[in-house]
Protein backbone atom coordinates (compact mmCIF):
# COMPACT_ATOMS: atom_id res chain seq x y z
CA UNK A 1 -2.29 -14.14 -3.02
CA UNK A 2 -1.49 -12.70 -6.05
CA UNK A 3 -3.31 -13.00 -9.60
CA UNK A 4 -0.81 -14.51 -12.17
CA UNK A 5 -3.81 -15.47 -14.54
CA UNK A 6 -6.84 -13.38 -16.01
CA UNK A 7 -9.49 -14.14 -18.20
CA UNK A 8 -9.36 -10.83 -19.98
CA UNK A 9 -6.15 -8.80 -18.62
CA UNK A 10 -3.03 -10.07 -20.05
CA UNK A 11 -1.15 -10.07 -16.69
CA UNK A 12 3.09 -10.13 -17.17
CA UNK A 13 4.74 -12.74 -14.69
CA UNK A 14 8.10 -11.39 -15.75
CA UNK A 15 7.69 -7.79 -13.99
CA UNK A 16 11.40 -6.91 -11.73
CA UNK A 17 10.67 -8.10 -7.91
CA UNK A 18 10.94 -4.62 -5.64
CA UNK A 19 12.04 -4.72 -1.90
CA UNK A 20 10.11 -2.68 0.24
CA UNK A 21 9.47 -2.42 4.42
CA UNK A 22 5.98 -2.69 5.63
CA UNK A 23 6.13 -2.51 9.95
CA UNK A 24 9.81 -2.87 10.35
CA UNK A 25 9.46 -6.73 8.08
CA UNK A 26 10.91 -6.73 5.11
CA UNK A 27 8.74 -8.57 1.67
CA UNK A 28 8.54 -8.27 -2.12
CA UNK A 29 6.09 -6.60 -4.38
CA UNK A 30 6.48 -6.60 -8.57
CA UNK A 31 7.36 -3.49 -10.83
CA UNK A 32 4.10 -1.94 -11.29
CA UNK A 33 2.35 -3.15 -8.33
CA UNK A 34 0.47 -0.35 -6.58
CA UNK A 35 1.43 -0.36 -2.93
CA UNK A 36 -1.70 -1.70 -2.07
CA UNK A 37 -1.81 -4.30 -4.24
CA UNK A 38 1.81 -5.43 -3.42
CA UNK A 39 0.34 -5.50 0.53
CA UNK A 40 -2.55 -7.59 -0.10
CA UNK A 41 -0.18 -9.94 -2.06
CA UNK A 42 1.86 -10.63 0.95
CA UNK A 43 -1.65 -11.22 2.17
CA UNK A 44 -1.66 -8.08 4.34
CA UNK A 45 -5.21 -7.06 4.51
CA UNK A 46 -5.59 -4.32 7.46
CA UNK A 47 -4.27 -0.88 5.86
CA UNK A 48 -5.50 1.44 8.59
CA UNK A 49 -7.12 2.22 12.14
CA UNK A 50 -9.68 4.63 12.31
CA UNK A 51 -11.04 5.53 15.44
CA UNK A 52 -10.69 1.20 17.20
CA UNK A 53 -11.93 0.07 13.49
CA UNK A 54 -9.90 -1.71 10.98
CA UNK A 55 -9.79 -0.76 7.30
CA UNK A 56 -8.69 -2.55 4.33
CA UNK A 57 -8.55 -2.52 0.73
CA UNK A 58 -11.73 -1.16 -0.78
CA UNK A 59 -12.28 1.82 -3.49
CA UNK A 60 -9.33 0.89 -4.84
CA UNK A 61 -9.58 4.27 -7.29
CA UNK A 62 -8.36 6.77 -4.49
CA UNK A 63 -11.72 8.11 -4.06
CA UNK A 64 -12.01 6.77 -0.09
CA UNK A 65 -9.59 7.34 2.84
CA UNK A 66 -9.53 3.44 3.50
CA UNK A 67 -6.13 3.01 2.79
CA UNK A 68 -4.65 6.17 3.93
CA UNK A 69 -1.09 4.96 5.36
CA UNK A 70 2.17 6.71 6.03
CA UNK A 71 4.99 5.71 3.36
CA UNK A 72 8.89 7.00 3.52
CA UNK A 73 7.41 9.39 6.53
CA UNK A 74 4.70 11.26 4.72
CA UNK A 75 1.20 10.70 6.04
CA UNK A 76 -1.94 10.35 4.05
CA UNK A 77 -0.64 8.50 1.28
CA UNK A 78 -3.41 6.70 -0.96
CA UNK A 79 -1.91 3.33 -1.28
CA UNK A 80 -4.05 2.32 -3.68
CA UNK A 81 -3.03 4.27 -6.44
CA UNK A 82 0.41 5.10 -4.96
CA UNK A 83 3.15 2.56 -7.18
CA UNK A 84 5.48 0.30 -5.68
CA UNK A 85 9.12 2.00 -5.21
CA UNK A 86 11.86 0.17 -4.42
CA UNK A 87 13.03 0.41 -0.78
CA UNK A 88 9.91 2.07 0.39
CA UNK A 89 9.05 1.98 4.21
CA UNK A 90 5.16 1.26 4.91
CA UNK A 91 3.62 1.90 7.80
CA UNK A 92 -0.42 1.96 9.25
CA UNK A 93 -1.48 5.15 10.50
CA UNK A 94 -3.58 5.60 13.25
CA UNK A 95 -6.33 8.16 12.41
CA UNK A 96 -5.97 11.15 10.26
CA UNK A 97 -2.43 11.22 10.20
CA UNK A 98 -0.53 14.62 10.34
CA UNK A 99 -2.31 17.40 8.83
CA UNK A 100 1.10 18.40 7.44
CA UNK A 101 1.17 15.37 5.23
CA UNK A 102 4.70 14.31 7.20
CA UNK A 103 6.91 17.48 6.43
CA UNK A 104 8.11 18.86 9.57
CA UNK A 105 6.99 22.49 10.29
């Protein structure tokens, strides 16, 4: 699921492979890859649960909460603009999340 040709982006092929953890199961995004992007391209299309209903992949410009997840144990992270780190661990978030953003109080 992932876009290796564009009409009008020039779109690199060659970008470093990153490991990252998304639920426990390990997969592969590319070196530049927001996390978001790098999810959908392991065709993962469910981000969040709010409230009983799903959310995905939509503003993709950080101005929704659609893809507010928890990454390396700090809640609220917008995915979509968020980059791809190597080792990162993913998780869904049920909710709002922590209203401490993940650091322990």
């Amino acid at each position: 699921m992932r876009i290796n040709k564009h009409p009008i982006l020039e779109i690199s092929n060659d970008r470093k492979t990153i490991r990252f953890s998304f639920e426990g199961k390990e997969y592969e995004g590319k070196e530049g890859d927001t996390i978001a992007a790098a999810l959908t391209a392991n065709d993962i299309r469910v981000l969040r649960d709010h409230g009983g209903r799903k959310r995905g992949f939509f503003c993709a410009i950080g101005n929704c909460s659609s893809c507010l997840m928890t990454v390396n144990g700090r809640t609220n992270v917008r995915v979509c603009t968020e980059l791809l780190r190597d080792n990162m661990d993913i998780r869904r978030q049920s909710d709002k999340g922590s209203i401490f953003g993940g650091v322990e109080r």
